[in-house]
Protein backbone atom coordinates (compact mmCIF):
# COMPACT_ATOMS: atom_id res chain seq x y z
CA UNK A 1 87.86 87.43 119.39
CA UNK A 2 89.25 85.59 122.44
CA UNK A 3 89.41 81.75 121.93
CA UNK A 4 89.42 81.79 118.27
CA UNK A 5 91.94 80.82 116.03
CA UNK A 6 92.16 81.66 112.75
CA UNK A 7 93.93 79.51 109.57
CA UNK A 8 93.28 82.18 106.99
CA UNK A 9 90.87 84.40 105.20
CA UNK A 10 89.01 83.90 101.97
CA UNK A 11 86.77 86.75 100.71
CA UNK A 12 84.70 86.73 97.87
CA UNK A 13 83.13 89.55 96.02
CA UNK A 14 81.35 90.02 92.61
CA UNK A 15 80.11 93.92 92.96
CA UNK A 16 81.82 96.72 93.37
CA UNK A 17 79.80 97.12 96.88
CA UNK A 18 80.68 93.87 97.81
CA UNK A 19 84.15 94.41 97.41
CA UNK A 20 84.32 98.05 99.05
CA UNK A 21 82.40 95.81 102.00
CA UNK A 22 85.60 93.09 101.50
CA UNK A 23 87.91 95.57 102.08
CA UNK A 24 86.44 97.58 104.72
CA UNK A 25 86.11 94.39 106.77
CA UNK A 26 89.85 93.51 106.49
CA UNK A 27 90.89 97.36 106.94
CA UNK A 28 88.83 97.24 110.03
CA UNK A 29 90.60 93.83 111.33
CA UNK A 30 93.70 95.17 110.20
CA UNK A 31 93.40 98.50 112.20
CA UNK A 32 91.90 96.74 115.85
CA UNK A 33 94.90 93.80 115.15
CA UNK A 34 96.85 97.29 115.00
CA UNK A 35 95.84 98.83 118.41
CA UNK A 36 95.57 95.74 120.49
CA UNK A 37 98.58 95.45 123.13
CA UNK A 38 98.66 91.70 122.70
CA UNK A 39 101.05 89.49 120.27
CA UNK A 40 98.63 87.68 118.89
CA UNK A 41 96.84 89.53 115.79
CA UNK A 42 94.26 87.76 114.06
CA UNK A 43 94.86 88.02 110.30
CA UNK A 44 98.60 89.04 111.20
CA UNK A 45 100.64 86.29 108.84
CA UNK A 46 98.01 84.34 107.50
CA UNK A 47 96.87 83.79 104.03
CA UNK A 48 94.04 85.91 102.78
CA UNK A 49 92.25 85.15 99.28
CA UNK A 50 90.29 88.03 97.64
CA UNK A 51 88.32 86.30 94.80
CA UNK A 52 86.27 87.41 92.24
CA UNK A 53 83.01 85.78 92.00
CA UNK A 54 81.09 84.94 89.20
CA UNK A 55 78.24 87.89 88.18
CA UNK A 56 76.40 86.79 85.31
CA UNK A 57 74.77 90.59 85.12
CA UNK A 58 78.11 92.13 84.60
CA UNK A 59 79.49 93.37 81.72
CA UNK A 60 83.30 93.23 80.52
CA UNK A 61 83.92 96.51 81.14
CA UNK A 62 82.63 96.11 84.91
CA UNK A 63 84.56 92.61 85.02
CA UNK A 64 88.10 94.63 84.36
CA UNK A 65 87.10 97.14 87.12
CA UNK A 66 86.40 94.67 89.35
CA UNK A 67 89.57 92.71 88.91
CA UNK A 68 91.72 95.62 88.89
CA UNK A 69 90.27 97.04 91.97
CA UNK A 70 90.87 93.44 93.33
CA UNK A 71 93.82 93.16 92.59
CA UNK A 72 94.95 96.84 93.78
CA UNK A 73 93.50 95.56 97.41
CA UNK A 74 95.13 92.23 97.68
CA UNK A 75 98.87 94.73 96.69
CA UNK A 76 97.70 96.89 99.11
CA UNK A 77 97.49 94.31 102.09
CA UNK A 78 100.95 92.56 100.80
CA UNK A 79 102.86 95.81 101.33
CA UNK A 80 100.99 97.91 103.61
CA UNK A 81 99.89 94.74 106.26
CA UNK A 82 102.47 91.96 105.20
CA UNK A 83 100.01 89.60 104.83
CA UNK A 84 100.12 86.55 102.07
CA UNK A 85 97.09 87.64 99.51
CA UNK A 86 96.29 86.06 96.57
CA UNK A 87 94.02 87.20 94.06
CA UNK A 88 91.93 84.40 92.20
């Protein structure tokens, strides 16, 4: 993405295909910032937010799942990419 600059990333997701779709975007970013011969990485350092939106159709037991898989993807990019994620 030449001539862009980014501050951060803030993802939102409220299904579990929205979040698989969440995380397969930032896997993919993750991967190219991976190959690329350059120094500067896009997402490399900055804050990322994974939040869970509001779903008025789901039900606690899909809530939990959905936080929990959340949560497992914003520990996943802390240790495995370095990157400052927060869950909300």
């Amino acid at each position: 993405m030449s001539g862009c600059e980014f501050s951060g990333c803030f993802c939102v997701y409220n299904s579990v295909s929205s979040l698989e779709h969440v995380q397969r975007g930032l896997e993919t970013s993750l991967l190219c910032d991976l190959q690329r011969l350059d120094v500067r990485l896009d997402l490399q350092g900055l804050p990322v937010v994974v939040m869970l939106g509001h779903n008025p159709d789901a039900d606690d037991r899909t809530l939990a799942i959905l936080r929990e898989r959340g949560q497992l993807l914003a520990n996943r990019l802390l240790e495995d990419a370095h990157l400052a994620c927060d869950l909300v």
